[in-house]
C-alpha atoms as a PDB file:
ATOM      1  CA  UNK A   1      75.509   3.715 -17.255  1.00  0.00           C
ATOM      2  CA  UNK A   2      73.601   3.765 -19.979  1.00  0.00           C
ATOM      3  CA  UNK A   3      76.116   2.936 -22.486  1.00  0.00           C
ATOM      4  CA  UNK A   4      78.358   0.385 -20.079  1.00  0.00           C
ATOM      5  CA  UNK A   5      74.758  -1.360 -19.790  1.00  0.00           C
ATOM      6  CA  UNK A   6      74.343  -1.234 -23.614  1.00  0.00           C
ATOM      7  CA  UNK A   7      78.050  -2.786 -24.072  1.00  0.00           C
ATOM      8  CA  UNK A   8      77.286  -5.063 -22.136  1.00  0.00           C
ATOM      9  CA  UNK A   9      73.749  -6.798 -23.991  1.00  0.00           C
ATOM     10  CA  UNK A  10      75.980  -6.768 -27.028  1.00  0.00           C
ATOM     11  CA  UNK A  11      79.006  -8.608 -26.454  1.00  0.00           C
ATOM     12  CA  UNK A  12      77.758 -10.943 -23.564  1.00  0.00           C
ATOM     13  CA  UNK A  13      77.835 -14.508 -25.064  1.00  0.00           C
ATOM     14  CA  UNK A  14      79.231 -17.761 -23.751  1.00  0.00           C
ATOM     15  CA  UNK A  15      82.216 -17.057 -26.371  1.00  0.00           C
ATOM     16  CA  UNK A  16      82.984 -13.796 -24.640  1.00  0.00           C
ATOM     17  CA  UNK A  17      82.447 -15.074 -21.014  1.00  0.00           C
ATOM     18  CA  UNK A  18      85.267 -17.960 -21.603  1.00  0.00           C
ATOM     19  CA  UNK A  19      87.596 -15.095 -23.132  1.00  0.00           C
ATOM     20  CA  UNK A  20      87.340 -13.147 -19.856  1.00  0.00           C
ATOM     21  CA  UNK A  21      87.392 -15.910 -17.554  1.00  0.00           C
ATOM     22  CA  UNK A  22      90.814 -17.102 -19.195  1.00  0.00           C
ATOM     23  CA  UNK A  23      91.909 -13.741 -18.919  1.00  0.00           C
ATOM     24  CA  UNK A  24      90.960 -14.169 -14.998  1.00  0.00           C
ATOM     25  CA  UNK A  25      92.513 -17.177 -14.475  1.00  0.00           C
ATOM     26  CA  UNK A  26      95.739 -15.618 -16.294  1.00  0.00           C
ATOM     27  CA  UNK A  27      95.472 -13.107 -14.179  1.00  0.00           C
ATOM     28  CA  UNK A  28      95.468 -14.880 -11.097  1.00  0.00           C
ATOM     29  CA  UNK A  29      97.789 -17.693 -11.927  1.00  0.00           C
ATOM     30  CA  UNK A  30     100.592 -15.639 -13.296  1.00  0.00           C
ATOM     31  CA  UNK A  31     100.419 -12.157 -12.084  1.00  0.00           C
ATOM     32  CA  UNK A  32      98.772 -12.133  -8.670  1.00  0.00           C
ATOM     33  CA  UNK A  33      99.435 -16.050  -7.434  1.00  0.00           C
ATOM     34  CA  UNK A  34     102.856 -14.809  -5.276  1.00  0.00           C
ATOM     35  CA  UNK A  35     102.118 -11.667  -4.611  1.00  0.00           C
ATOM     36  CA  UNK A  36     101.397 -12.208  -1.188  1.00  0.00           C
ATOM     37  CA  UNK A  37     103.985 -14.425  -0.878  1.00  0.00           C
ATOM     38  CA  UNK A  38     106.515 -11.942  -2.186  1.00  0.00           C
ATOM     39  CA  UNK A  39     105.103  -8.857   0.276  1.00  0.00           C
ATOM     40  CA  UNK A  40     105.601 -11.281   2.893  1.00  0.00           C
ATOM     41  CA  UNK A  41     108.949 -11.995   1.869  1.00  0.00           C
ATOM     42  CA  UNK A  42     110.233  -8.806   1.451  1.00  0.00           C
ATOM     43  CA  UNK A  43     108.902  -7.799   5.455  1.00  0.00           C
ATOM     44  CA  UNK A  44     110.985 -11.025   6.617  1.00  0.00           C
ATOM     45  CA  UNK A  45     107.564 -12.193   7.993  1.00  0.00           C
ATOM     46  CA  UNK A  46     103.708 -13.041   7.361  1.00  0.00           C
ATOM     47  CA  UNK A  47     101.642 -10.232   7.456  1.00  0.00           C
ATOM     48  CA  UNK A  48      99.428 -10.782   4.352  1.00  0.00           C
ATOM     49  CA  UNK A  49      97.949  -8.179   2.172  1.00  0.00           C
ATOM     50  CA  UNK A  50      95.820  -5.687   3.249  1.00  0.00           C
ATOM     51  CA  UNK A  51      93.015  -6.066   0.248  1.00  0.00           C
ATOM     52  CA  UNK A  52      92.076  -9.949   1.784  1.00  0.00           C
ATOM     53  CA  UNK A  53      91.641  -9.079   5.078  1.00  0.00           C
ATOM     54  CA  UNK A  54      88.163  -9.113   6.667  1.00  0.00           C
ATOM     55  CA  UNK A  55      86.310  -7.227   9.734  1.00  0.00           C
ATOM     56  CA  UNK A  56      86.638  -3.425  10.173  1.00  0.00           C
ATOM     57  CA  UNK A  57      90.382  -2.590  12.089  1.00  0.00           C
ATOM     58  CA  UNK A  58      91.754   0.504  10.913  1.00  0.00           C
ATOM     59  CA  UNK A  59      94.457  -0.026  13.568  1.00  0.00           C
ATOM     60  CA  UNK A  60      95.584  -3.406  12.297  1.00  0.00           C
ATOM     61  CA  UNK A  61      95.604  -1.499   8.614  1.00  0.00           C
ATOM     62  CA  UNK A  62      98.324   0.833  10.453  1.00  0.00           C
ATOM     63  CA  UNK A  63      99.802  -2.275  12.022  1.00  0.00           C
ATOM     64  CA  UNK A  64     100.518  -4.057   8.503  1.00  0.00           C
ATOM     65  CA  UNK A  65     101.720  -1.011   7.032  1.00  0.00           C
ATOM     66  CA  UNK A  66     104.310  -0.432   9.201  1.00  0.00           C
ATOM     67  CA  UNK A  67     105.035  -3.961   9.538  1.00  0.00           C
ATOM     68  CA  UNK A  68     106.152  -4.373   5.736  1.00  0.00           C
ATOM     69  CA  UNK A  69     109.195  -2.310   6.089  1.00  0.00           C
ATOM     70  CA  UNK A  70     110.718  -0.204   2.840  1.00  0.00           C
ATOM     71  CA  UNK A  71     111.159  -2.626   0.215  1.00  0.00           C
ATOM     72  CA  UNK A  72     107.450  -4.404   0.797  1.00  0.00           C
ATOM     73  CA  UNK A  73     105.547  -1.257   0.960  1.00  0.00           C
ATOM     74  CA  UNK A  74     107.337  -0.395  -1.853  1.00  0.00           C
ATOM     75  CA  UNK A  75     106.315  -3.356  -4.279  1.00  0.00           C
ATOM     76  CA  UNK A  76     102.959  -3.435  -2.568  1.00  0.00           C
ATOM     77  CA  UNK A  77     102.149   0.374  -3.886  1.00  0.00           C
ATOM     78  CA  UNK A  78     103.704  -0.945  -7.390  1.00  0.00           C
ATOM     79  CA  UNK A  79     101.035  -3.744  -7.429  1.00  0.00           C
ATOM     80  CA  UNK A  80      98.266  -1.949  -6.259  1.00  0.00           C
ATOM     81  CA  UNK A  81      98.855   0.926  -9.129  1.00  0.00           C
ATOM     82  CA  UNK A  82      99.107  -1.934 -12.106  1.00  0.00           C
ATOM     83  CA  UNK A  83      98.103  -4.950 -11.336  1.00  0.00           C
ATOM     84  CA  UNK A  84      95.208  -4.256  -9.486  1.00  0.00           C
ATOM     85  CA  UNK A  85      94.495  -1.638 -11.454  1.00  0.00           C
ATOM     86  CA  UNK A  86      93.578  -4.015 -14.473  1.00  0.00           C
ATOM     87  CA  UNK A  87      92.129  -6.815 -12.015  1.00  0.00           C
ATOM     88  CA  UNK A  88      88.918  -5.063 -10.998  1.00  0.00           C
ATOM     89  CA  UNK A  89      88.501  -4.604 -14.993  1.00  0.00           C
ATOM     90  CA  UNK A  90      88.436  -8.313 -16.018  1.00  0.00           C
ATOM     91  CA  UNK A  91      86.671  -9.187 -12.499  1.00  0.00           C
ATOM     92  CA  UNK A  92      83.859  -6.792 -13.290  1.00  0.00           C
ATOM     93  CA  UNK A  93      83.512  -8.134 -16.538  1.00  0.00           C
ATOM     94  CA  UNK A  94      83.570 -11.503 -16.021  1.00  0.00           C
ATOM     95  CA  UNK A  95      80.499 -11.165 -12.999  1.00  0.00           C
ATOM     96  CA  UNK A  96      78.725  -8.912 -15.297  1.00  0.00           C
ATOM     97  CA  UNK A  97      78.766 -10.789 -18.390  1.00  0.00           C
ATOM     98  CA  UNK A  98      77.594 -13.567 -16.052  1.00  0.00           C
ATOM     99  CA  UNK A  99      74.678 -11.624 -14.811  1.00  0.00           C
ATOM    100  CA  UNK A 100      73.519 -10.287 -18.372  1.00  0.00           C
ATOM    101  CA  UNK A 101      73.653 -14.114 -19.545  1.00  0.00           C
ATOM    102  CA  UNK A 102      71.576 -15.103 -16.677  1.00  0.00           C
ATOM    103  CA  UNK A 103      69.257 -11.505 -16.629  1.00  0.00           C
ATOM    104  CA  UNK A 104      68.955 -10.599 -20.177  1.00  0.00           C
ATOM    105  CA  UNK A 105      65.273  -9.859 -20.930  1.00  0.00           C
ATOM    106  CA  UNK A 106      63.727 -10.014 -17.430  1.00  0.00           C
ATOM    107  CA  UNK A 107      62.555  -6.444 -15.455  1.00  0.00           C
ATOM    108  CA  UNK A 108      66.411  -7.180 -13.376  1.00  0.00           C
ATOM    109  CA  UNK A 109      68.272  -6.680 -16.396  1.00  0.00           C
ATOM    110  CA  UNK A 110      70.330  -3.828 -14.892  1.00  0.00           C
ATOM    111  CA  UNK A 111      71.671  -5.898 -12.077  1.00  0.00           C
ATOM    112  CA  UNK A 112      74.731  -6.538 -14.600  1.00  0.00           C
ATOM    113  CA  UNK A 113      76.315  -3.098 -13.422  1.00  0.00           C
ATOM    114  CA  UNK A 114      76.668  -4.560  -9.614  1.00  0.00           C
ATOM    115  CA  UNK A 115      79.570  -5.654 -10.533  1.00  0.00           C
ATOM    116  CA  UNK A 116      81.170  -2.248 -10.922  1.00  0.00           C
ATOM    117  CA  UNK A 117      80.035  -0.831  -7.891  1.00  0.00           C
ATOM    118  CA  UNK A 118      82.289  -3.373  -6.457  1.00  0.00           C
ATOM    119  CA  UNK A 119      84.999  -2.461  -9.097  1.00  0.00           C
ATOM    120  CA  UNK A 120      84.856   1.211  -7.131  1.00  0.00           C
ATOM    121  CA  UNK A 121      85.126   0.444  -3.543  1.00  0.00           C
ATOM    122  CA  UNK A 122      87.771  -2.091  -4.880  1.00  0.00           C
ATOM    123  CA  UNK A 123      89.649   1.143  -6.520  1.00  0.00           C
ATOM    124  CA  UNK A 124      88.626   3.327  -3.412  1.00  0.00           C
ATOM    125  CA  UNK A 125      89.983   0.702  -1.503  1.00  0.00           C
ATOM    126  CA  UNK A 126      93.474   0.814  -3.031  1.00  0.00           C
ATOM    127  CA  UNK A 127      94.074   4.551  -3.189  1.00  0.00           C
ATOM    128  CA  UNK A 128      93.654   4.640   0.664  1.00  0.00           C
ATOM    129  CA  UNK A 129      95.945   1.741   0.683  1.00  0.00           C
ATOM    130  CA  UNK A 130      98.193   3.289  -1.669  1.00  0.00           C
ATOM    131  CA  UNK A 131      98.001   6.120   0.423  1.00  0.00           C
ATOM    132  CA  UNK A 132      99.130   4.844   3.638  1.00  0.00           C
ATOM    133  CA  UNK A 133     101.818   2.774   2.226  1.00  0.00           C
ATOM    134  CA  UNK A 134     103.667   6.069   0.433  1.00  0.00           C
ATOM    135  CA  UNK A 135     103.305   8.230   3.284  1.00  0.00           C
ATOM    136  CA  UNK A 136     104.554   5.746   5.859  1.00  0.00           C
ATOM    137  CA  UNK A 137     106.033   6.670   8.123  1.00  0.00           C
ATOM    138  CA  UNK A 138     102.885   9.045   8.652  1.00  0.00           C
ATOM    139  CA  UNK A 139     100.163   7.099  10.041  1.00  0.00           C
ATOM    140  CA  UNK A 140      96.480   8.485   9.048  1.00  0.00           C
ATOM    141  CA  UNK A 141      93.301   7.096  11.096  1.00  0.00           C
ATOM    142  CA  UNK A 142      91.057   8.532   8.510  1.00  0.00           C
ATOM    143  CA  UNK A 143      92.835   7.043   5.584  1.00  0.00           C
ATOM    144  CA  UNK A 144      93.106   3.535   7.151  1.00  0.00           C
ATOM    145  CA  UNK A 145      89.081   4.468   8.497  1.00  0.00           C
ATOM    146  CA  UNK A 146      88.307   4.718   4.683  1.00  0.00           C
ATOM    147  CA  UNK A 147      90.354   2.295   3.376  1.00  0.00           C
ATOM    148  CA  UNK A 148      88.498  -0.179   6.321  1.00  0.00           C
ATOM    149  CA  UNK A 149      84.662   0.993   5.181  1.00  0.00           C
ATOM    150  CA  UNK A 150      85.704   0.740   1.028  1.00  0.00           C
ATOM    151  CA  UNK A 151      86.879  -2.760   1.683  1.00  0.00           C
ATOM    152  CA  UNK A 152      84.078  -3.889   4.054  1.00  0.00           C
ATOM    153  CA  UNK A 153      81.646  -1.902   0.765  1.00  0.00           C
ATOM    154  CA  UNK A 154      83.596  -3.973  -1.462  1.00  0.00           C
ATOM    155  CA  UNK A 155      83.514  -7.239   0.518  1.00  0.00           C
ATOM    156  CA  UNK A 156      79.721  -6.676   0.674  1.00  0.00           C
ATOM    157  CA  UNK A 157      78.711  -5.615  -2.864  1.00  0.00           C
ATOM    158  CA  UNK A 158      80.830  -8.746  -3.987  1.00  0.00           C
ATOM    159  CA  UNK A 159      78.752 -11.429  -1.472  1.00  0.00           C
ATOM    160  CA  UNK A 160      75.865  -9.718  -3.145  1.00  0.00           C
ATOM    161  CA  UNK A 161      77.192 -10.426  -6.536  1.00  0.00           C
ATOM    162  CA  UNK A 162      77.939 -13.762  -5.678  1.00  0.00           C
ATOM    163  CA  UNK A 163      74.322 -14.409  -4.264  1.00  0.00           C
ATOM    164  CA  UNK A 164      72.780 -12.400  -7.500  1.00  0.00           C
ATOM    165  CA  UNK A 165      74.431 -14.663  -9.890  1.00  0.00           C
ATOM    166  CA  UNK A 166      73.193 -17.972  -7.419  1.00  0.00           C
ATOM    167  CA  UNK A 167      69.624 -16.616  -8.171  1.00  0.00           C
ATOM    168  CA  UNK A 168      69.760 -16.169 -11.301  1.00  0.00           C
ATOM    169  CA  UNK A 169      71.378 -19.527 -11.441  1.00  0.00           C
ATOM    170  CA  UNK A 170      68.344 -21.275  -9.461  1.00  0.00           C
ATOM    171  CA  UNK A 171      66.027 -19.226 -11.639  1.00  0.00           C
ATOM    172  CA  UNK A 172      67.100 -20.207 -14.828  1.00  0.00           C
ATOM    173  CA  UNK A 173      67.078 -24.147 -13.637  1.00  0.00           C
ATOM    174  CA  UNK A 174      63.244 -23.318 -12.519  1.00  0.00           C
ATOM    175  CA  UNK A 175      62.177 -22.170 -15.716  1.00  0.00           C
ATOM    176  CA  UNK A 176      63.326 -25.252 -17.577  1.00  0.00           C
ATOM    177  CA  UNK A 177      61.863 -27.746 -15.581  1.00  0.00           C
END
């Protein structure tokens, strides 16, 4: 942590933040925009994507696994092994470069590594995922049971991020007035 921490003090700039929020926006306008819209596509109906959901229902994990059919489990898996393997990357980056610009110098200078706890329920989160879509037609409570507390973990390490950033936000306007 030490090093990831260190990493981070030396290449967080405004320069560097803009580079990885392009590469977010990039991300999200031309690899992930349709993938939802493709899943659903490929089931013949709307069942979204398991990663946005919210609330803890292993049984409506099961549900939308079996409700994809072949090909859509299929290209989910694919996604969730490339795509949102690099994701979490430039996500935790951009959050974290955000929190050392706004905690650099002060006793909460380690908050900046929040943002990969979320980056590791977000990958704990997918390999359950990635689990239950490749053994379909096998159904495991325990898988979708994990998969359902590392996305509720990741859900609520992000809102914590979120707020983090806020207050570091409101506390650097305080200081300069």
């Amino acid at each position: 942590m030490k090093t990831l921490s260190s990493l981070l003090h030396r290449i967080a700039s405004w320069k560097t933040l803009l580079l990885f929020l392009a590469l977010y926006f990039l991300f999200v306008a031309l690899i992930l925009k349709n993938t939802e819209a493709h899943i659903n596509s490929l089931a013949g109906k709307s069942i979204g994507i398991i990663d946005l959901t919210m609330g803890f229902d292993p049984q409506r994990t099961l549900d939308m696994v079996a409700g994809y059919g072949d090909a859509a489990r299929g290209h989910y898996a694919m996604v969730e092994m490339t795509a949102d393997v690099a994701y979490p990357i430039v996500y935790a980056f951009v959050l974290a470069i955000m929190l050392t610009l706004l905690f650099r110098n002060t006793k909460y200078a380690r908050v900046h590594l929040l943002p990969f706890l979320v980056l590791l329920f977000d990958y704990a989160e997918n390999i359950n995922i990635v689990y239950l879509l490749k053994t379909y037609p096998e159904q495991s409570l325990a898988a979708a049971t994990l998969c359902e507390v590392f996305k509720l973990l990741k859900w609520g390490t992000s809102g914590l991020v979120c707020l983090t950033i806020l207050a570091g936000i409101i506390l650097k306007l305080a200081r300069k007035t």
